[in-house]
N, C-alpha and C. Protein backbone atom coordinates (compact mmCIF):
# COMPACT_ATOMS: atom_id res chain seq x y z
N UNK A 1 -57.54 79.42 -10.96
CA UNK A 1 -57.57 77.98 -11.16
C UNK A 1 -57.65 77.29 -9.81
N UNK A 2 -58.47 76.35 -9.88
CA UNK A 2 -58.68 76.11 -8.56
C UNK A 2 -57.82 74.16 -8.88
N UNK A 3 -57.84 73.41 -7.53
CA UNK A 3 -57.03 72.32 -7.46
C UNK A 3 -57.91 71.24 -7.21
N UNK A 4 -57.70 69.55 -7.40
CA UNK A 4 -58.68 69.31 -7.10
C UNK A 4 -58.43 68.77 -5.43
N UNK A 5 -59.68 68.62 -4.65
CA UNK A 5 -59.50 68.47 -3.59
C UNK A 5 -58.78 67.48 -3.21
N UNK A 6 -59.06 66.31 -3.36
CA UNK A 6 -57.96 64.80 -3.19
C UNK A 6 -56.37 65.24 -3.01
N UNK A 7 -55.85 66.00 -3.90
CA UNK A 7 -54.62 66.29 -4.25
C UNK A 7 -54.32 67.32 -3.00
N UNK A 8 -55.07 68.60 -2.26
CA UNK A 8 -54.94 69.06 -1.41
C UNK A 8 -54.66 68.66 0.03
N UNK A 9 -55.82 67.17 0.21
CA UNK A 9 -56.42 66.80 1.14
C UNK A 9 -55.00 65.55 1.64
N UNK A 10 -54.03 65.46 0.76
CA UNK A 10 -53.01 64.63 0.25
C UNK A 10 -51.56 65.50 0.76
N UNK A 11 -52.14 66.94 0.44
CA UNK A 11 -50.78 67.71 0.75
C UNK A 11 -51.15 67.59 2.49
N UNK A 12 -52.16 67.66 2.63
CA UNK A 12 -51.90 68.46 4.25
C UNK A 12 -51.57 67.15 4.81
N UNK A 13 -52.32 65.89 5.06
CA UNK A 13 -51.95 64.62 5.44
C UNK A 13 -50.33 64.64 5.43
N UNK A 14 -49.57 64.92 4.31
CA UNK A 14 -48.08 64.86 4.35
C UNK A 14 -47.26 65.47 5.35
N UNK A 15 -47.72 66.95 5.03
CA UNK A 15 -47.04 68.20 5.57
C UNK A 15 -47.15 67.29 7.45
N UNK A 16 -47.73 66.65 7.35
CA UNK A 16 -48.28 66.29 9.27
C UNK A 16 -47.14 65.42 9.62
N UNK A 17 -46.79 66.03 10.42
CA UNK A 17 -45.40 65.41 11.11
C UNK A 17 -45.60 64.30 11.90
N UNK A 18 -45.46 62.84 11.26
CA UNK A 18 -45.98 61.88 12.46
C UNK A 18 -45.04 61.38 13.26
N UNK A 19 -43.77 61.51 12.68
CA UNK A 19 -42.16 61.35 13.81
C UNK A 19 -42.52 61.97 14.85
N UNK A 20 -43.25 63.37 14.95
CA UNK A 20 -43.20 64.37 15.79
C UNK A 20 -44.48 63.62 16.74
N UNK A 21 -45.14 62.57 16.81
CA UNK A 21 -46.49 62.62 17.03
C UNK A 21 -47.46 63.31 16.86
N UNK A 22 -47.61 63.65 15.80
CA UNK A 22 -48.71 64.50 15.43
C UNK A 22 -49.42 63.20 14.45
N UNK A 23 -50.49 63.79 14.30
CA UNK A 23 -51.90 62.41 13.34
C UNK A 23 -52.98 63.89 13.03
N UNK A 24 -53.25 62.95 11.46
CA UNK A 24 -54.13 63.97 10.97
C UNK A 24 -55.66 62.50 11.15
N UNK A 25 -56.97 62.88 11.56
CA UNK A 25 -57.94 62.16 11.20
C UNK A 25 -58.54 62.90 10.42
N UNK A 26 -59.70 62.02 10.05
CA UNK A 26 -60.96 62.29 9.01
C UNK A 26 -61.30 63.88 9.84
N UNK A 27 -61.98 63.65 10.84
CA UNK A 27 -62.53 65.10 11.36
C UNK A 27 -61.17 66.03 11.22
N UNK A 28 -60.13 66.16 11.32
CA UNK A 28 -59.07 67.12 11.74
C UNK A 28 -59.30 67.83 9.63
N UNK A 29 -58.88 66.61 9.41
CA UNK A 29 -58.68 67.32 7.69
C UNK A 29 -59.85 67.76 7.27
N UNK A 30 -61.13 67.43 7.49
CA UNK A 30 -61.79 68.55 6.72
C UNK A 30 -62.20 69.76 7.99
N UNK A 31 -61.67 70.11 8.84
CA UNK A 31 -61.28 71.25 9.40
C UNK A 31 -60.23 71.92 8.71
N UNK A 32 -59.12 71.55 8.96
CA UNK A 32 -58.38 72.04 7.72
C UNK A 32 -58.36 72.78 6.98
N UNK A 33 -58.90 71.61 5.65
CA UNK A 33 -59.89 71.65 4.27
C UNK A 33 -60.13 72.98 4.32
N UNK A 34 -61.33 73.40 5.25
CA UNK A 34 -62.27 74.49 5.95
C UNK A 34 -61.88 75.55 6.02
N UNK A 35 -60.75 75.64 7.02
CA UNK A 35 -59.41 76.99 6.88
C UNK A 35 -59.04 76.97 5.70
N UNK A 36 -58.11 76.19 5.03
CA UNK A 36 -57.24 76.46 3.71
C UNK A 36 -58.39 77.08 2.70
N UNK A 37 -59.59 76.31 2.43
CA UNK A 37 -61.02 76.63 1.38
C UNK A 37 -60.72 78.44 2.64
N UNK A 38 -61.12 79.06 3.16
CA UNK A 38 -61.73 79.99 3.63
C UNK A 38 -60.75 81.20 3.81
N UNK A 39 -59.14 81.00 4.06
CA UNK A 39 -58.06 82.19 3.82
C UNK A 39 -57.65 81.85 2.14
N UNK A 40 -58.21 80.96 1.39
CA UNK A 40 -57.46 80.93 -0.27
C UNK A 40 -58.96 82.18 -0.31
N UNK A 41 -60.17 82.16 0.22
CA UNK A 41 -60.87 82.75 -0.64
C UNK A 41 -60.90 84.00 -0.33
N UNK A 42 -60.66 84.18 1.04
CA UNK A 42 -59.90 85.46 1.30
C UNK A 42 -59.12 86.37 0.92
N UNK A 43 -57.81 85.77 0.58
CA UNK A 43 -56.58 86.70 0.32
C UNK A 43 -56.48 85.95 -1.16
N UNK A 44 -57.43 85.63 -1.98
CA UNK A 44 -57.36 85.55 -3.40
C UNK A 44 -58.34 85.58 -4.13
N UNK A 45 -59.64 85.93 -3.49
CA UNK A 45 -61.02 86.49 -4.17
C UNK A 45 -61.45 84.67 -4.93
N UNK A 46 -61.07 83.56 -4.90
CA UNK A 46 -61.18 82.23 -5.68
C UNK A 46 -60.47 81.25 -4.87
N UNK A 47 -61.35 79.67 -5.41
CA UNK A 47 -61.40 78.88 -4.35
C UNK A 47 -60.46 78.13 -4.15
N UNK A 48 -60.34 77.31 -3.68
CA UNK A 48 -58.36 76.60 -3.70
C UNK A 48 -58.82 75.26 -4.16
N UNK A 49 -60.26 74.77 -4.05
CA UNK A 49 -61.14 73.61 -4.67
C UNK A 49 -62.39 73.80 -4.79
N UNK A 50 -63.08 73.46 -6.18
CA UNK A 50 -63.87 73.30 -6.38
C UNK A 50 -65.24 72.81 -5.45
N UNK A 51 -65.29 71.80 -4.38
CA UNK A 51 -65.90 71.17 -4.18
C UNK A 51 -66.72 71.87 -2.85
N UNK A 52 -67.84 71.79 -2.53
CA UNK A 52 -68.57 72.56 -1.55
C UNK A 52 -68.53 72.39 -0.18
N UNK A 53 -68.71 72.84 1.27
CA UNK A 53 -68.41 72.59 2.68
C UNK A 53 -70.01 72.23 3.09
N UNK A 54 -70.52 71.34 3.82
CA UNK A 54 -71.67 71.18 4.07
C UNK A 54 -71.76 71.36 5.58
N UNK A 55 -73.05 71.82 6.55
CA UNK A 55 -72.05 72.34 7.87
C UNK A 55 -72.93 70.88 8.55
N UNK A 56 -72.05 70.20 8.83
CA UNK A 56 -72.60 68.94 9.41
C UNK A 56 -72.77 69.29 11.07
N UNK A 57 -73.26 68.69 11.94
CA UNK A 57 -73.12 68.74 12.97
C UNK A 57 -71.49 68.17 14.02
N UNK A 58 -70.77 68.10 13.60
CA UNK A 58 -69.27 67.76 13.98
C UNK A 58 -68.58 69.37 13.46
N UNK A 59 -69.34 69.63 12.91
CA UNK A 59 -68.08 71.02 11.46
C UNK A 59 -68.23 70.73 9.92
N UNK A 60 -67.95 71.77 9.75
CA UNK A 60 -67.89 71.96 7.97
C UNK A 60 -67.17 70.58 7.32
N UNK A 61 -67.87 69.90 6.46
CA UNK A 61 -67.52 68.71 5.86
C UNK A 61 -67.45 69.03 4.01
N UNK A 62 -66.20 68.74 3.21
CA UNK A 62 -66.60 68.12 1.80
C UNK A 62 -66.91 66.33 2.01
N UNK A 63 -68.15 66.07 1.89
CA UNK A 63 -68.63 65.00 1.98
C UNK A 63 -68.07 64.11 0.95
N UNK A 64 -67.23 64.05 -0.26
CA UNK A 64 -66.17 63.21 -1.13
C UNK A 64 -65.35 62.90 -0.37
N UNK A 65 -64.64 64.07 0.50
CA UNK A 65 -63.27 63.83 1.27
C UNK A 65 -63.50 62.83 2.68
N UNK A 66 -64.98 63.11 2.70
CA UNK A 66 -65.40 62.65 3.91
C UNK A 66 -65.38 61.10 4.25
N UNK A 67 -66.09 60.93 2.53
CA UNK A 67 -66.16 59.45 2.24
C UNK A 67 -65.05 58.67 1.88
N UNK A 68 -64.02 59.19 1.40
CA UNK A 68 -63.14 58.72 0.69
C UNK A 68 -62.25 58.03 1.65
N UNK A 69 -62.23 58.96 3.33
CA UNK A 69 -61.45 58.65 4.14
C UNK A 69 -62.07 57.88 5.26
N UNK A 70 -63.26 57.95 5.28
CA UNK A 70 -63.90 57.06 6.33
C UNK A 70 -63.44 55.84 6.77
N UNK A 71 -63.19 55.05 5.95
CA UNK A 71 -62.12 53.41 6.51
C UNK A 71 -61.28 54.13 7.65
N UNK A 72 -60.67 54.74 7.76
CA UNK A 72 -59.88 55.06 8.69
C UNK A 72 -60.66 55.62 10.09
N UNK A 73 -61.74 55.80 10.24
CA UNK A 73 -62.58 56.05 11.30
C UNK A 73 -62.26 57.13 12.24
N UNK A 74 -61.78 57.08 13.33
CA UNK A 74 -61.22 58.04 14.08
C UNK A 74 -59.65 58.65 14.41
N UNK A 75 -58.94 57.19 14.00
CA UNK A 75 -58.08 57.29 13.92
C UNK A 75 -56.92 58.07 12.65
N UNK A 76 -55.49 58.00 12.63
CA UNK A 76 -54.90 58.95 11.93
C UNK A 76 -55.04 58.28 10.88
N UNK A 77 -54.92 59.43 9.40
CA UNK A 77 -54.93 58.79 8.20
C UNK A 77 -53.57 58.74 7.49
N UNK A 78 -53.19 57.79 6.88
CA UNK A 78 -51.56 57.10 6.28
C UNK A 78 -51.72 57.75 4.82
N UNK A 79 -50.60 57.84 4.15
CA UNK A 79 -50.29 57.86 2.92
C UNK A 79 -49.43 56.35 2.32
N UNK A 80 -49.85 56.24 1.17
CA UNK A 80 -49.05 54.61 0.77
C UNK A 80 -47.90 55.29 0.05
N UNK A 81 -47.81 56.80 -0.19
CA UNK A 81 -46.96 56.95 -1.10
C UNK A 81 -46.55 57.41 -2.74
N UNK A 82 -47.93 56.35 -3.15
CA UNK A 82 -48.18 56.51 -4.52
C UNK A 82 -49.54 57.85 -4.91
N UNK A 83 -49.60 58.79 -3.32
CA UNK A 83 -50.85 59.37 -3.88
C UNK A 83 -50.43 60.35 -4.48
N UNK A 84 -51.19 61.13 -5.13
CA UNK A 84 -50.59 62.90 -5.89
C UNK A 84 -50.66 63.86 -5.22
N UNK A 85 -50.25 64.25 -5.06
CA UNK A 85 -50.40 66.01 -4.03
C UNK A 85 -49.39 67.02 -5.07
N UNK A 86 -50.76 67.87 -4.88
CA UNK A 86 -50.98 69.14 -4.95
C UNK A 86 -49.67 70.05 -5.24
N UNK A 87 -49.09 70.47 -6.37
CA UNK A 87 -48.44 71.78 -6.62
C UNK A 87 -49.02 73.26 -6.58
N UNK A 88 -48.68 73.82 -5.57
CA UNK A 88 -49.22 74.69 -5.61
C UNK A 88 -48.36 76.23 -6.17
N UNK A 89 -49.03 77.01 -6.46
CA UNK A 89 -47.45 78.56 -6.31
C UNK A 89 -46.93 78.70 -5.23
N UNK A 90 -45.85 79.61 -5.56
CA UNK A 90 -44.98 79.97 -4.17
C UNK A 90 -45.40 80.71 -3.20
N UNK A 91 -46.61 81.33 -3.55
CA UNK A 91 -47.23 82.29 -3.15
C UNK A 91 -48.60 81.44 -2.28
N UNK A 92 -48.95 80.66 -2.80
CA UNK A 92 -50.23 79.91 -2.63
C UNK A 92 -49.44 79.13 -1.29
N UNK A 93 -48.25 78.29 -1.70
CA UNK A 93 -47.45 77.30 -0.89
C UNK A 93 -47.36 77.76 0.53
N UNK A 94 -47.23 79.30 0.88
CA UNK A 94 -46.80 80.35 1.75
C UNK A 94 -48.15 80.30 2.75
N UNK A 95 -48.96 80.48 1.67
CA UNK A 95 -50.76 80.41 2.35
C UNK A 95 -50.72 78.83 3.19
N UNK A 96 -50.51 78.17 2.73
CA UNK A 96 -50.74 76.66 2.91
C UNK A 96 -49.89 76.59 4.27
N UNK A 97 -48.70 77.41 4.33
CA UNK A 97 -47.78 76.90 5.32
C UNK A 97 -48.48 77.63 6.57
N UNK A 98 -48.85 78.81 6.64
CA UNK A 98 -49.08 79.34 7.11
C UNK A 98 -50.48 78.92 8.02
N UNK A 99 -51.53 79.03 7.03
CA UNK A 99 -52.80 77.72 7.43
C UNK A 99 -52.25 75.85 8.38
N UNK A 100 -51.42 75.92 8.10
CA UNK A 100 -50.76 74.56 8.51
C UNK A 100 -50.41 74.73 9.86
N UNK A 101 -49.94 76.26 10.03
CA UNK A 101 -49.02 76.09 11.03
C UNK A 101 -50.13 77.12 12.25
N UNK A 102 -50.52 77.72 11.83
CA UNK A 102 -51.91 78.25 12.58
C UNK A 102 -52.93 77.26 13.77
N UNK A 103 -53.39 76.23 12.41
CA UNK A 103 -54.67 75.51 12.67
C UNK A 103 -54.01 73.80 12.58
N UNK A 104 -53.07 73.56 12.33
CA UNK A 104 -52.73 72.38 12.36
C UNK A 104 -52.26 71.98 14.20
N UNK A 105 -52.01 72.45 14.74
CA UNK A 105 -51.62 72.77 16.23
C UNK A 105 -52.80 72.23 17.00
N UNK A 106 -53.78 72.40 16.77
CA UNK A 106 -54.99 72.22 17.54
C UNK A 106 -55.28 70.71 17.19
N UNK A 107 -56.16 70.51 18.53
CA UNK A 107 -56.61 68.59 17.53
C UNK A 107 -58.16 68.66 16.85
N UNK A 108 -57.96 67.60 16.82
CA UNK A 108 -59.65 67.68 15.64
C UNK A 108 -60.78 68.32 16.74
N UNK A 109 -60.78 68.09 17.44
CA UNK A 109 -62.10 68.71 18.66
C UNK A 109 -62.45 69.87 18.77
N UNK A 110 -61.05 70.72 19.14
CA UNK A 110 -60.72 72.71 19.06
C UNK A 110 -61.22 72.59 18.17
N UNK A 111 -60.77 72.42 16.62
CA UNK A 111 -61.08 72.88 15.34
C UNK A 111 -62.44 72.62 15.48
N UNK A 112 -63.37 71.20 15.26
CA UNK A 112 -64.35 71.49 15.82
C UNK A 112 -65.49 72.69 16.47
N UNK A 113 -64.58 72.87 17.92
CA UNK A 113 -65.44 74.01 18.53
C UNK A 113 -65.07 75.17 18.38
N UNK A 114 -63.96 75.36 17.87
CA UNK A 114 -63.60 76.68 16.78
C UNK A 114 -64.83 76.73 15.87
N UNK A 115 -65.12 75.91 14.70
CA UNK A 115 -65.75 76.09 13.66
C UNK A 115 -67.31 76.41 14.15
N UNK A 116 -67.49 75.25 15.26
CA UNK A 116 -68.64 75.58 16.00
C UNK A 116 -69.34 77.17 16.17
N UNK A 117 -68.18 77.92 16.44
CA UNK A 117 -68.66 79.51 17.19
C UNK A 117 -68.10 80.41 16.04
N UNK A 118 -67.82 80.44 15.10
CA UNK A 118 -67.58 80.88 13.76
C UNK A 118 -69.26 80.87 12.97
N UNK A 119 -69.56 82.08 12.33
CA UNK A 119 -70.67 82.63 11.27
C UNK A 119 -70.64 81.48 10.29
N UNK A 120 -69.71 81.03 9.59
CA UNK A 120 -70.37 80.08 8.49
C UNK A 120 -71.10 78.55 9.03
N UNK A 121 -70.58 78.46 9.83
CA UNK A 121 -71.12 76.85 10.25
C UNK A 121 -72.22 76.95 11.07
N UNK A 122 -72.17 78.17 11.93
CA UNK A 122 -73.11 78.30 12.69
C UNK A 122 -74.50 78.67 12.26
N UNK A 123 -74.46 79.76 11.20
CA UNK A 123 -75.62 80.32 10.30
C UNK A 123 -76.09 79.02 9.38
N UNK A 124 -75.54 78.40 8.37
CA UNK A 124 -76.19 77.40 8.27
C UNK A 124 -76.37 75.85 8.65
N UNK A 125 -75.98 75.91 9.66
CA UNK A 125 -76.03 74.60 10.54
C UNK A 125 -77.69 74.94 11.06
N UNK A 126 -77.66 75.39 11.84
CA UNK A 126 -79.40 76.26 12.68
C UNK A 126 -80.22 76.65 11.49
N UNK A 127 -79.86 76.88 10.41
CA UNK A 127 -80.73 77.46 9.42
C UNK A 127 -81.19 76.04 8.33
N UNK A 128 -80.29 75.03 7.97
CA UNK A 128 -80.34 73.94 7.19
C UNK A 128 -79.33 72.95 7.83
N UNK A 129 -79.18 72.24 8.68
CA UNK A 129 -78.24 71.20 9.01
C UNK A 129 -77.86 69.99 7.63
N UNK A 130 -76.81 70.23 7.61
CA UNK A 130 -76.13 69.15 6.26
C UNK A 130 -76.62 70.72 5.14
N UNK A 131 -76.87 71.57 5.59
CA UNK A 131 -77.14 72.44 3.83
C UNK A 131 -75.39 73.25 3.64
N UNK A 132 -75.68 73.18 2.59
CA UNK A 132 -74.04 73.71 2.12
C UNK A 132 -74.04 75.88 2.41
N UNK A 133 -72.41 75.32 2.61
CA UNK A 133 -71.95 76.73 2.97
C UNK A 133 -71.45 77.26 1.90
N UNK A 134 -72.03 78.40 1.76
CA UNK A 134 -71.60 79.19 -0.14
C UNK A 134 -70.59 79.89 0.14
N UNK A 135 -69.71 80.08 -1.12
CA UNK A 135 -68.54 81.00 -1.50
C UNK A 135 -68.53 82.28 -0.58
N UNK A 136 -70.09 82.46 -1.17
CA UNK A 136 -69.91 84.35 -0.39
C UNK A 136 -70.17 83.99 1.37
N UNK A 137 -70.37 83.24 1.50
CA UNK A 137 -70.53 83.41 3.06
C UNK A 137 -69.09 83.47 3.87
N UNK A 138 -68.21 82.13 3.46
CA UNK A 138 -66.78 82.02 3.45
C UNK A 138 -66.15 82.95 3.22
N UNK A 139 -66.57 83.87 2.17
CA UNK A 139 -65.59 84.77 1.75
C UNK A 139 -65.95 85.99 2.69
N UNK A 140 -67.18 86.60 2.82
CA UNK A 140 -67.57 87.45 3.96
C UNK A 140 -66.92 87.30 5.54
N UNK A 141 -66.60 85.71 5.84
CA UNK A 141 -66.13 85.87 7.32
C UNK A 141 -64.62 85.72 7.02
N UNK A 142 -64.03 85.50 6.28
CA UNK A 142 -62.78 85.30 6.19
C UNK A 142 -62.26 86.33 5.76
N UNK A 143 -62.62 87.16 4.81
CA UNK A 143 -62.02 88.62 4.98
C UNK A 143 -62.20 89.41 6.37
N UNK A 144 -62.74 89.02 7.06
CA UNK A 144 -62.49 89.98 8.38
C UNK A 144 -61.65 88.75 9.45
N UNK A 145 -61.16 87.83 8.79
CA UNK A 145 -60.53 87.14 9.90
C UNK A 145 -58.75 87.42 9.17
N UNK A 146 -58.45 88.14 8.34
CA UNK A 146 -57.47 88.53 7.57
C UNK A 146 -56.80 89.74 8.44
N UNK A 147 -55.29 89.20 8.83
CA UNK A 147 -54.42 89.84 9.64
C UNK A 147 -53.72 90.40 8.37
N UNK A 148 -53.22 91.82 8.04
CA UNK A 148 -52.70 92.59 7.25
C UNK A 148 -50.97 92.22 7.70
């Protein structure tokens, strides 16, 4: 069963410690997005959302999430409070923390030029710019990015 993205894109914004100074932007979360979509499909053979990664020239984009958050421009994105986020399993929750605490560290730019020199963004970025990145491609580089 997969989640829908909004509700994901909702958890990680939270989990972001802004007491601590930390800020999530538009570019940082669908980096993110990118990781969490790419170790769920990893270490669970299925997707954590439905919705597809397109490899834009910035990094892998869901272009809904993209749009949805754009008002906020470069800067960090707020919660009012009233949004829904994401229940996940305990098991799934573990993935999430873990992805959080990995790739959340870096700012939107690393992730960026991380994603930059990574097989999925790179193969179809040069091959179709804005063309979408498929399941099996994600799932091919992310099982070998899987620490036992």
């Amino acid at each position: 069963m997969s989640y829908p993205v909004l509700q994901i894109a909702h958890k990680i914004i939270a989990h972001t410690d802004a007491s601590q100074g930390e800020i999530i932007s538009n570019l940082k979360l669908q980096k993110i997005l990118y990781y969490m979509q790419g170790f769920f499909i990893a270490v669970y053979d299925k997707k954590l959302f439905e919705e597809e990664f397109e490899a834009w020239q910035y990094g892998p984009v869901v272009r809904g999430m993209y749009d949805h958050f754009k008002d906020f421009g470069s800067g960090a994105i707020t919660l009012n409070g009233d949004e829904q986020i994401v229940e996940l399993t305990e098991d799934e929750n573990e993935l999430f923390i873990e992805v959080m605490t990995e790739f959340g560290q870096f700012s939107a730019v690393k992730l960026m030029q991380m994603t930059h020199a990574e097989l999925p963004w790179k193969r179809i970025f040069h091959e179709n710019p804005q063309g979408e990145i498929s399941y099996d491609l994600l799932r091919e580089y992310f099982k070998t990015q899987i620490i036992e």
